[in-house]
PDB file of N, CA and C in Angstrom:
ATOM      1  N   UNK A   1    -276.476 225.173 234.001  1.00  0.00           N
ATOM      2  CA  UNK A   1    -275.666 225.281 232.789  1.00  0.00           C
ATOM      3  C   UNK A   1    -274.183 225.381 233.153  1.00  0.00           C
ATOM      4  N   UNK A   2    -273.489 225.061 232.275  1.00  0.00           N
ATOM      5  CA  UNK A   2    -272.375 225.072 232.645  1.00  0.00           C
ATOM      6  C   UNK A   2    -271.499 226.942 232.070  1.00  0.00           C
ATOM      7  N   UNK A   3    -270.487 226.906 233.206  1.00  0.00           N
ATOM      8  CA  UNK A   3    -269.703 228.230 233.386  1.00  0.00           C
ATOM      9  C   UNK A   3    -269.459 228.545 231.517  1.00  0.00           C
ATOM     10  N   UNK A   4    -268.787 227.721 230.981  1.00  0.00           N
ATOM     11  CA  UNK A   4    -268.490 227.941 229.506  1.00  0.00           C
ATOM     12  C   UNK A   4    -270.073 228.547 228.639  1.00  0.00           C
ATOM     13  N   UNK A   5    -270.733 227.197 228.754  1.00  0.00           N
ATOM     14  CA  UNK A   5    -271.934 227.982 228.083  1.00  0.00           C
ATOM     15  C   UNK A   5    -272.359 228.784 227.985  1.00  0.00           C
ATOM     16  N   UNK A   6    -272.570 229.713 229.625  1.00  0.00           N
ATOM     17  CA  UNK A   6    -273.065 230.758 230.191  1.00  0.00           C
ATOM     18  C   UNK A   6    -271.905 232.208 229.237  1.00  0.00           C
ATOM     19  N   UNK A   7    -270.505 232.000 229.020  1.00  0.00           N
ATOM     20  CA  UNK A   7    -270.201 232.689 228.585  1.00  0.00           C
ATOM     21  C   UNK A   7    -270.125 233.080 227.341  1.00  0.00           C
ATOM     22  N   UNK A   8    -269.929 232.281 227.106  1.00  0.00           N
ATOM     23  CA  UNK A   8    -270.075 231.899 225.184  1.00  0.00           C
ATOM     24  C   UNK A   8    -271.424 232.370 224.667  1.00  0.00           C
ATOM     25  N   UNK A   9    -272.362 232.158 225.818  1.00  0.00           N
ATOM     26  CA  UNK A   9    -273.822 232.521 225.296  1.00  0.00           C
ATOM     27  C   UNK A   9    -273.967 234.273 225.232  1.00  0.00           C
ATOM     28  N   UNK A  10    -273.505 234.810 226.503  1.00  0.00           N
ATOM     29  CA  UNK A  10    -273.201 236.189 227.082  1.00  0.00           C
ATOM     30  C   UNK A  10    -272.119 236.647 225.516  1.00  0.00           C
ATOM     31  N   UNK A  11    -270.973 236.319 225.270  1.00  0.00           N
ATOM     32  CA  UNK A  11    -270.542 236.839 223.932  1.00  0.00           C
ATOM     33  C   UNK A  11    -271.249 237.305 223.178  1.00  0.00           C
ATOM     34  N   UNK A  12    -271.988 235.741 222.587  1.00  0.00           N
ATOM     35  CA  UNK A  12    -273.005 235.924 221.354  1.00  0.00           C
ATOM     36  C   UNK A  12    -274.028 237.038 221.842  1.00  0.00           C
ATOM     37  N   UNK A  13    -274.237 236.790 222.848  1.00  0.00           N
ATOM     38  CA  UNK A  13    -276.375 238.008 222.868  1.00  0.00           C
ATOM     39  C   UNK A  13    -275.321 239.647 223.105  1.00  0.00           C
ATOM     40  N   UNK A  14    -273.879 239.576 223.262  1.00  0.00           N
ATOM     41  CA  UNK A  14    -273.397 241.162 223.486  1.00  0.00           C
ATOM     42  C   UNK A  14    -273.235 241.642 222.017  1.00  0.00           C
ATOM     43  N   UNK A  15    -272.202 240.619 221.091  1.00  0.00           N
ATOM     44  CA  UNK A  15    -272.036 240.775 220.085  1.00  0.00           C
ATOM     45  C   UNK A  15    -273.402 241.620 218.797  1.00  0.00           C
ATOM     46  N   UNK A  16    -274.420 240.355 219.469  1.00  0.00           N
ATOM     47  CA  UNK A  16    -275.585 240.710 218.497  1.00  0.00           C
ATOM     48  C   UNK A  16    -275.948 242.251 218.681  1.00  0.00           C
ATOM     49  N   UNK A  17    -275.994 242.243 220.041  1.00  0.00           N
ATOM     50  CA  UNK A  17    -276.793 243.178 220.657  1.00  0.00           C
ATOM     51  C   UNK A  17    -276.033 244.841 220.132  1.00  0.00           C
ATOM     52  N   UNK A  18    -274.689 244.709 220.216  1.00  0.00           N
ATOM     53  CA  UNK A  18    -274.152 246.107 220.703  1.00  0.00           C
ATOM     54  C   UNK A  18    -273.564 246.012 219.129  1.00  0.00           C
ATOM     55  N   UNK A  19    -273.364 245.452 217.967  1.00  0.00           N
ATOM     56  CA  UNK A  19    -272.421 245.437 216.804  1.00  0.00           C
ATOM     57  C   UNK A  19    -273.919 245.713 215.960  1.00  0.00           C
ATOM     58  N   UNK A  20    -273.577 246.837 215.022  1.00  0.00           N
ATOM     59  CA  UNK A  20    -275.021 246.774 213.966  1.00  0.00           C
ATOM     60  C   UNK A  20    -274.262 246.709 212.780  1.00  0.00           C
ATOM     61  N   UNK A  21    -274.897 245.825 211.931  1.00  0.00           N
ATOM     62  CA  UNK A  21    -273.977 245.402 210.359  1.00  0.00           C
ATOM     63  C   UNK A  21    -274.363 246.780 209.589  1.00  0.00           C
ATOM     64  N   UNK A  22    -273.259 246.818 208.972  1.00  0.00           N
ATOM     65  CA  UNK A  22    -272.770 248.014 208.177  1.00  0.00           C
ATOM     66  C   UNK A  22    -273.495 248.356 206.673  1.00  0.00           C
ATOM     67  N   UNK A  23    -273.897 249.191 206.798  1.00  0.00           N
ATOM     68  CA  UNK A  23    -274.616 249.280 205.674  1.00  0.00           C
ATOM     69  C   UNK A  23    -274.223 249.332 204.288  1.00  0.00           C
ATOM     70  N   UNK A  24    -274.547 248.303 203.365  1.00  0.00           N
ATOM     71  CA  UNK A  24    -273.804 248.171 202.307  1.00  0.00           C
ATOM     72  C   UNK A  24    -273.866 249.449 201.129  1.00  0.00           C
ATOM     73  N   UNK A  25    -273.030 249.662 200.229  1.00  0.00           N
ATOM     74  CA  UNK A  25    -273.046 250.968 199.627  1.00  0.00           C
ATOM     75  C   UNK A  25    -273.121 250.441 198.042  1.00  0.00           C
ATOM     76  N   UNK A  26    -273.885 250.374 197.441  1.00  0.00           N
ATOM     77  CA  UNK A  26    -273.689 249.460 195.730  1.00  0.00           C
ATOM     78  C   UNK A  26    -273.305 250.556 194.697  1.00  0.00           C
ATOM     79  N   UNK A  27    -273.050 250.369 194.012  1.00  0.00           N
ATOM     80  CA  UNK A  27    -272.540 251.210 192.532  1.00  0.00           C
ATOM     81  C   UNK A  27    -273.079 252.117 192.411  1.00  0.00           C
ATOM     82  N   UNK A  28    -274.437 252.230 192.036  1.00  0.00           N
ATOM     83  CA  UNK A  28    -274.946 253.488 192.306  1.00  0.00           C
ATOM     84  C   UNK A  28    -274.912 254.524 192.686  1.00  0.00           C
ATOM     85  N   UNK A  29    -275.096 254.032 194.449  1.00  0.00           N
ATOM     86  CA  UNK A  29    -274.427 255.230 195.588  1.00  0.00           C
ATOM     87  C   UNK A  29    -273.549 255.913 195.250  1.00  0.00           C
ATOM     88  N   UNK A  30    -272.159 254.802 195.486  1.00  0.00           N
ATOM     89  CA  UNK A  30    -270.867 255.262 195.183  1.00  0.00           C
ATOM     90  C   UNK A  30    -270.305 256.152 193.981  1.00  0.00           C
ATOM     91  N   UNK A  31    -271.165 255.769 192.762  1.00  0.00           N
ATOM     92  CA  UNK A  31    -270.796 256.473 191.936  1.00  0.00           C
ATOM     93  C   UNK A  31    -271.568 258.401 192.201  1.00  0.00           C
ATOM     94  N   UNK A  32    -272.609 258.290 193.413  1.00  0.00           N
ATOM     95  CA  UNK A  32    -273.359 259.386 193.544  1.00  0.00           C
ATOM     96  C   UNK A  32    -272.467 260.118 194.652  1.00  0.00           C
ATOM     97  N   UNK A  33    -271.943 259.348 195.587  1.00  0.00           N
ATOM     98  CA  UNK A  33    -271.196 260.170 196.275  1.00  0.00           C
ATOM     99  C   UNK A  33    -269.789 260.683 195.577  1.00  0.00           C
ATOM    100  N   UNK A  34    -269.530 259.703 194.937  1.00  0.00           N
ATOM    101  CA  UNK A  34    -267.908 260.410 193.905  1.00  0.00           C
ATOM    102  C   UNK A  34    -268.504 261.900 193.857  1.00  0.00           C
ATOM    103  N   UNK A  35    -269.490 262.109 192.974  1.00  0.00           N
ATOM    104  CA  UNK A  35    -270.366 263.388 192.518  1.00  0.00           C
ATOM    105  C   UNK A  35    -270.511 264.590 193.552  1.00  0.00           C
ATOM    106  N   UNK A  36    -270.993 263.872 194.547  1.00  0.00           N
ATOM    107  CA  UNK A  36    -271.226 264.870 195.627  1.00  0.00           C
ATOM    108  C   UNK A  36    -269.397 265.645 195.931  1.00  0.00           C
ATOM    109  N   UNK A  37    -268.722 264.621 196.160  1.00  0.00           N
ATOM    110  CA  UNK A  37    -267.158 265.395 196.168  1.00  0.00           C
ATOM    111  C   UNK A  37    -266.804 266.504 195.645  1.00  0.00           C
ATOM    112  N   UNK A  38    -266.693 266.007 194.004  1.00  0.00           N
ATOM    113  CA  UNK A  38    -265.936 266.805 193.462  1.00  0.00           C
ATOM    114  C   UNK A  38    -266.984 268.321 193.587  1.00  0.00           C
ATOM    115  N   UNK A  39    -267.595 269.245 193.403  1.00  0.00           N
ATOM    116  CA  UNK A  39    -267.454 270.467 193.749  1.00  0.00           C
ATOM    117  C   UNK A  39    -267.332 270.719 194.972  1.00  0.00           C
ATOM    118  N   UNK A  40    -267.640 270.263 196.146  1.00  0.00           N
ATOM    119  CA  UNK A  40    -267.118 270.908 197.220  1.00  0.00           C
ATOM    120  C   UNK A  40    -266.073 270.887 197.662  1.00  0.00           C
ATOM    121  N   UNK A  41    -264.978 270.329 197.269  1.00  0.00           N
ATOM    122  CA  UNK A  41    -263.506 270.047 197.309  1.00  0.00           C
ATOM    123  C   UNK A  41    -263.462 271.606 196.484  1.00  0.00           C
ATOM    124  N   UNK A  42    -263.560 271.937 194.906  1.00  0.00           N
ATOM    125  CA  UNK A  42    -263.560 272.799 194.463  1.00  0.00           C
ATOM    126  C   UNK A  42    -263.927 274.391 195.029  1.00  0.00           C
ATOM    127  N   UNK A  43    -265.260 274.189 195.673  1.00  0.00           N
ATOM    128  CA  UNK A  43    -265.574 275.339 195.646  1.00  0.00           C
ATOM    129  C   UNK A  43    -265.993 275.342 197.739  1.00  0.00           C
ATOM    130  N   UNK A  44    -265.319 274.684 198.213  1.00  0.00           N
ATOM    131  CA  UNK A  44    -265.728 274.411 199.843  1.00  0.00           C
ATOM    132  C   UNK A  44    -266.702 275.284 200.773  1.00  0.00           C
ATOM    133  N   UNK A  45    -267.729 274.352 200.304  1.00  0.00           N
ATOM    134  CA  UNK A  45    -268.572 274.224 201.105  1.00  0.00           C
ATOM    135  C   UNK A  45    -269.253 273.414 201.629  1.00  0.00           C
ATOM    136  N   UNK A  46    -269.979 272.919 202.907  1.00  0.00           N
ATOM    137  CA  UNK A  46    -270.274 272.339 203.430  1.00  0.00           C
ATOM    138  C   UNK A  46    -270.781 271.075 203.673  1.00  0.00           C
ATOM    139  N   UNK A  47    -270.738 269.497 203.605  1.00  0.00           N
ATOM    140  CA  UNK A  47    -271.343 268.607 203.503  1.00  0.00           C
ATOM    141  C   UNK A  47    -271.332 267.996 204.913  1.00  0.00           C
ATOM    142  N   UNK A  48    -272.713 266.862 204.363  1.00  0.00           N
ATOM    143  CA  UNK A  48    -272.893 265.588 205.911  1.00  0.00           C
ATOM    144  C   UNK A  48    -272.292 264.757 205.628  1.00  0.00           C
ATOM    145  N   UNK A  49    -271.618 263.873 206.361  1.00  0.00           N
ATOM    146  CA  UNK A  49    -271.265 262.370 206.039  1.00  0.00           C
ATOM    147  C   UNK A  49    -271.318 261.782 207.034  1.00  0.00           C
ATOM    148  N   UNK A  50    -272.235 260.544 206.714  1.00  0.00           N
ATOM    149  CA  UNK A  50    -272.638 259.700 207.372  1.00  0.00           C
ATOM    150  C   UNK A  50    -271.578 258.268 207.708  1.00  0.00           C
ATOM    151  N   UNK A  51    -271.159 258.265 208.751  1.00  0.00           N
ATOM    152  CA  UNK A  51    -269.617 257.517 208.898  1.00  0.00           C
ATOM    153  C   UNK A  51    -269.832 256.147 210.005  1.00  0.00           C
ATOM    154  N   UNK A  52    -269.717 255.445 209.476  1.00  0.00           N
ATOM    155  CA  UNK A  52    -269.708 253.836 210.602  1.00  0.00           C
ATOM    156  C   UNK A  52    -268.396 253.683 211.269  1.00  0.00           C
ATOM    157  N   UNK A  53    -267.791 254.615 212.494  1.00  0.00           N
ATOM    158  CA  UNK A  53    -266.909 254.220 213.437  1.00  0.00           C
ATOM    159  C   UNK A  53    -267.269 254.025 214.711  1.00  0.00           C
ATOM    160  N   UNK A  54    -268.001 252.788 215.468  1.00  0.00           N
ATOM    161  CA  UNK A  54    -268.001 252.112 216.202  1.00  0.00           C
ATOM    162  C   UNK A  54    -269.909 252.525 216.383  1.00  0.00           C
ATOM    163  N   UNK A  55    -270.216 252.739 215.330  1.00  0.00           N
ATOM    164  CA  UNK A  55    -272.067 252.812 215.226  1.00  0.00           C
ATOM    165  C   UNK A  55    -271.801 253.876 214.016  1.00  0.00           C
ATOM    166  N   UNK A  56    -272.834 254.319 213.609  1.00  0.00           N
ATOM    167  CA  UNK A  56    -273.404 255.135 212.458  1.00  0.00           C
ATOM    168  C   UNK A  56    -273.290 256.368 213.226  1.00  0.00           C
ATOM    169  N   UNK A  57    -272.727 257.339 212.541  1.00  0.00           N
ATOM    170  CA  UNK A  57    -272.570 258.767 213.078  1.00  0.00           C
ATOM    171  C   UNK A  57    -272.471 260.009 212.117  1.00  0.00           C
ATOM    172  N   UNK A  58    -273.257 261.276 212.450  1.00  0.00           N
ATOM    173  CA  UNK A  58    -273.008 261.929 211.414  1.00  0.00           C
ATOM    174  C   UNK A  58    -271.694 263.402 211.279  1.00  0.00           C
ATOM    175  N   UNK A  59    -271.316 263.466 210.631  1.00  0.00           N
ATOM    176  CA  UNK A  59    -270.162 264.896 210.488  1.00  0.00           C
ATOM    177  C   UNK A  59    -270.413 265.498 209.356  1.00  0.00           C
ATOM    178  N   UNK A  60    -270.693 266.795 210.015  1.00  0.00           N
ATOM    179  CA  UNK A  60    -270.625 268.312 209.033  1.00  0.00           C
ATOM    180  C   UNK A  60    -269.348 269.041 209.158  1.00  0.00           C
ATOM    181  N   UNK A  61    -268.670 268.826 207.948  1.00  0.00           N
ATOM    182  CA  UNK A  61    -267.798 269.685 207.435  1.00  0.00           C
ATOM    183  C   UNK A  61    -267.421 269.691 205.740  1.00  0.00           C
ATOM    184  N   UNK A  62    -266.207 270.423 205.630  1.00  0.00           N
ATOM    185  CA  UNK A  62    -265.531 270.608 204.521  1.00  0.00           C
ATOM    186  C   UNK A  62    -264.535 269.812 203.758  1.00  0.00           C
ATOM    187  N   UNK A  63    -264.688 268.716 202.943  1.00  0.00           N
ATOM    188  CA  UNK A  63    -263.487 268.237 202.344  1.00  0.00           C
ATOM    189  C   UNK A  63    -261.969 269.255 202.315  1.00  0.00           C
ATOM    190  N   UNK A  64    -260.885 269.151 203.042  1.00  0.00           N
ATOM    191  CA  UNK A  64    -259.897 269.442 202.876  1.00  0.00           C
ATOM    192  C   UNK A  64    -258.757 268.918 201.832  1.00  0.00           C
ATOM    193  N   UNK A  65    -258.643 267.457 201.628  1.00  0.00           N
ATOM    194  CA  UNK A  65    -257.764 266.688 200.597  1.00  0.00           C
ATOM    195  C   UNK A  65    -258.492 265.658 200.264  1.00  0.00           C
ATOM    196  N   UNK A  66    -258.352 264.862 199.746  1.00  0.00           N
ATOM    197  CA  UNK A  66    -258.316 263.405 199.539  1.00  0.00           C
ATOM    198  C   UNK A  66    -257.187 262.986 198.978  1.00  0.00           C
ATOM    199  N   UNK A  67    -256.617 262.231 199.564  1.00  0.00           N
ATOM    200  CA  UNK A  67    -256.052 261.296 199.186  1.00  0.00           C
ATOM    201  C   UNK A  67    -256.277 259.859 198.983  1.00  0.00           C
ATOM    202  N   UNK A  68    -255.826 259.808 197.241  1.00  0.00           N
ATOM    203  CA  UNK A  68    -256.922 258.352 196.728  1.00  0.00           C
ATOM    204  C   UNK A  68    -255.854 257.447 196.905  1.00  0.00           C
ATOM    205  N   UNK A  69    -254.691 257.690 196.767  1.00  0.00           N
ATOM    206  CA  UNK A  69    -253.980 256.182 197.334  1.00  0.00           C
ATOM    207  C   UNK A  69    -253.915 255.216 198.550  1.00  0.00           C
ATOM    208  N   UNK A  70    -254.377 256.071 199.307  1.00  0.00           N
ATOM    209  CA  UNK A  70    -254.476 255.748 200.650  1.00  0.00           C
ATOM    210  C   UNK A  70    -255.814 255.580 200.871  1.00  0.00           C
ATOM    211  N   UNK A  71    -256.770 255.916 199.860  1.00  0.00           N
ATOM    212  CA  UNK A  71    -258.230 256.312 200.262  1.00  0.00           C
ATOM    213  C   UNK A  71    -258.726 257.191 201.146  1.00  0.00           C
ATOM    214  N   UNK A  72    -258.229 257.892 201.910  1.00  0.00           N
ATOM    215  CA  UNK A  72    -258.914 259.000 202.932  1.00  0.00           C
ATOM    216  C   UNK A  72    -259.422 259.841 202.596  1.00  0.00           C
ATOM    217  N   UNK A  73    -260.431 260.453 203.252  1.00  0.00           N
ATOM    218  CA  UNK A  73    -260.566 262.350 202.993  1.00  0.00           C
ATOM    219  C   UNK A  73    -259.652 262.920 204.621  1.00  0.00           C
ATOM    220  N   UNK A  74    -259.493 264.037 204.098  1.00  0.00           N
ATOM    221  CA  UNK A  74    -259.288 264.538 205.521  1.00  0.00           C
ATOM    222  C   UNK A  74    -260.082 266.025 205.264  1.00  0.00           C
ATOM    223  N   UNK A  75    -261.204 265.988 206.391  1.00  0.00           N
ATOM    224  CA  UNK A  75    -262.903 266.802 206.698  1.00  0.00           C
ATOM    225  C   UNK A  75    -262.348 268.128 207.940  1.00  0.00           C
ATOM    226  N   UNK A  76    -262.348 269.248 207.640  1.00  0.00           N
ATOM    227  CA  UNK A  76    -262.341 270.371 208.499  1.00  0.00           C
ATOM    228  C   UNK A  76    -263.641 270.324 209.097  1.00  0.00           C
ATOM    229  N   UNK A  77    -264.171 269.587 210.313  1.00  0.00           N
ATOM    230  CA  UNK A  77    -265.266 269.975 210.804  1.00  0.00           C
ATOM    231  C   UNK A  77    -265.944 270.967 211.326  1.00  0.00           C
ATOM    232  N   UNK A  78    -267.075 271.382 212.044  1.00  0.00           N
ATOM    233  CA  UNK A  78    -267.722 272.861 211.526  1.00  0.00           C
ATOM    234  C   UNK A  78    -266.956 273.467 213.018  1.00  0.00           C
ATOM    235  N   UNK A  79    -266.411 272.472 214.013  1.00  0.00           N
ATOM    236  CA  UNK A  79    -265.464 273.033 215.055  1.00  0.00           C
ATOM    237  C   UNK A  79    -263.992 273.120 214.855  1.00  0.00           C
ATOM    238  N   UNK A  80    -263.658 273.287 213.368  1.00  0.00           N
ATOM    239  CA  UNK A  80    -262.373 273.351 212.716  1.00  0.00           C
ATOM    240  C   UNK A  80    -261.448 272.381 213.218  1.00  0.00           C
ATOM    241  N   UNK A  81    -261.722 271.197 213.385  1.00  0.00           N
ATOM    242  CA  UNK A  81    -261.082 270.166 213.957  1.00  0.00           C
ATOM    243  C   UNK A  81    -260.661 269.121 212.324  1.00  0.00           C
ATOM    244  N   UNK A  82    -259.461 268.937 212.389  1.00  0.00           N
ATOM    245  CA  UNK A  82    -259.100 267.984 210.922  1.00  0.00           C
ATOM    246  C   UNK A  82    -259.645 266.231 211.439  1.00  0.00           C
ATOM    247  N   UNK A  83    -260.248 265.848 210.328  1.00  0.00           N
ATOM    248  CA  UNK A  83    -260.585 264.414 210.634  1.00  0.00           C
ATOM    249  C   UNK A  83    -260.016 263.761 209.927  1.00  0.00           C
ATOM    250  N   UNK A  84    -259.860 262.270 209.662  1.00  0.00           N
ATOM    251  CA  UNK A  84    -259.284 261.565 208.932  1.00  0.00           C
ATOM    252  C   UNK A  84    -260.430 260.456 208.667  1.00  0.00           C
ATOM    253  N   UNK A  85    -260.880 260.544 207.651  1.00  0.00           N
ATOM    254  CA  UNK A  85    -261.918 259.463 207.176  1.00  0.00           C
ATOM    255  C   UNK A  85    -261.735 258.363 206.004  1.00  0.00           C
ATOM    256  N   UNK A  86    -261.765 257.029 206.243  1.00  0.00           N
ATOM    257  CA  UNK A  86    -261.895 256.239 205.208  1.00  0.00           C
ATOM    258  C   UNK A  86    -262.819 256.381 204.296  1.00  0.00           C
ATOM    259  N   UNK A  87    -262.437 256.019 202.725  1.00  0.00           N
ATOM    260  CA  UNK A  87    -263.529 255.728 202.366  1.00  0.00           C
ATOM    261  C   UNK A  87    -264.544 254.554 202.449  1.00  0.00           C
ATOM    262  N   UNK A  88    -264.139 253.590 202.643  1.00  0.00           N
ATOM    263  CA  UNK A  88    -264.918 252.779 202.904  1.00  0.00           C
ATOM    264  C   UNK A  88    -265.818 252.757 204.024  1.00  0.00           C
ATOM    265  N   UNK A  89    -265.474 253.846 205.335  1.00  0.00           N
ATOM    266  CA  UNK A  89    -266.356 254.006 205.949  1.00  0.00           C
ATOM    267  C   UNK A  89    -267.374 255.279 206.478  1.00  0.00           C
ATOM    268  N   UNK A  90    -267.278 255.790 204.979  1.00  0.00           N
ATOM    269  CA  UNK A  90    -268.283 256.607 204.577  1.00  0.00           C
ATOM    270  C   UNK A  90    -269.450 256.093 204.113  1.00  0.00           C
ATOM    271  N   UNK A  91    -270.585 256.036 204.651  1.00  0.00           N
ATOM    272  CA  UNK A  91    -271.948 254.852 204.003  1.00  0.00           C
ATOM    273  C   UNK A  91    -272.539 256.104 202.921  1.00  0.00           C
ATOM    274  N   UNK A  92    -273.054 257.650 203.301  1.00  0.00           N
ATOM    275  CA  UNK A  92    -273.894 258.577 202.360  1.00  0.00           C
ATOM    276  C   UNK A  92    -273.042 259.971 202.699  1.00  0.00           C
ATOM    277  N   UNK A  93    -273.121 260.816 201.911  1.00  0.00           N
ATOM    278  CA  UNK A  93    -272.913 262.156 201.481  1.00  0.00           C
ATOM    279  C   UNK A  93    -274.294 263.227 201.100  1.00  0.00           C
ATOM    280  N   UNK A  94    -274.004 264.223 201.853  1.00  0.00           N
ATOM    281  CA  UNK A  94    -275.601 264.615 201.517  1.00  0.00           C
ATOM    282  C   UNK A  94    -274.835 266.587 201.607  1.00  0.00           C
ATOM    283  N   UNK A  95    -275.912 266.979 201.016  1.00  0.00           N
ATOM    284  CA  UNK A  95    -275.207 268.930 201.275  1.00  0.00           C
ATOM    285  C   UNK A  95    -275.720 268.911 202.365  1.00  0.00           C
ATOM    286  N   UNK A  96    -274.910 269.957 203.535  1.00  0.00           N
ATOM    287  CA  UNK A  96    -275.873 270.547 204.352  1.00  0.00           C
ATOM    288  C   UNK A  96    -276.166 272.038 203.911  1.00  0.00           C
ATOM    289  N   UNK A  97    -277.315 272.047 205.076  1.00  0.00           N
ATOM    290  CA  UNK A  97    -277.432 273.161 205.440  1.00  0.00           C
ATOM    291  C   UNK A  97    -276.550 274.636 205.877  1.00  0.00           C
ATOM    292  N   UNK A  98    -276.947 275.413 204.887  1.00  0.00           N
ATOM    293  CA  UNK A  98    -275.928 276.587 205.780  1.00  0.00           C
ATOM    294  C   UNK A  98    -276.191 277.183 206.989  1.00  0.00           C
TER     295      UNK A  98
END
């Protein structure tokens, strides 16, 4: 085979291999996670969010702000560390555990 092929082929099978498509979020959801927000912003306590930055990952903490113009939250995690999260790459919202 030729040197090009061999690489081009190696791209594609890394790409497939190591990139997982993002899980889509429909109206529903979204309108369920809006929900999940607003009291714990209010009354702070604890949530999961399930976040797609460079794979699916999960974080337990506290909504600190949102800011909707920009779209972010920014999350006090449970090691008091400030995060900066998109919304768009928030896939679910769930309570945790205390």
């Amino acid at each position: 085979m030729l040197p090009e092929t061999v690489s081009q082929l190696n791209h594609w099978f890394l790409k497939e291999y190591y990139e997982e498509e993002e899980p889509f979020s429909d109206e529903q959801q979204l309108e369920e996670m809006n929900e999940w927000m607003l009291d714990p912003m209010e009354f702070a306590f604890p949530l999961n969010f399930s976040v797609v930055e460079k794979g699916l990952s999960e974080i337990k903490g506290m909504i600190h702000y949102m800011d909707e113009s920009a779209r972010k939250l920014r999350i006090l995690d449970k090691g008091g560390q400030l995060r900066h999260l998109s919304l768009k790459n928030i896939k679910n919202i769930s309570k945790a555990d205390q």
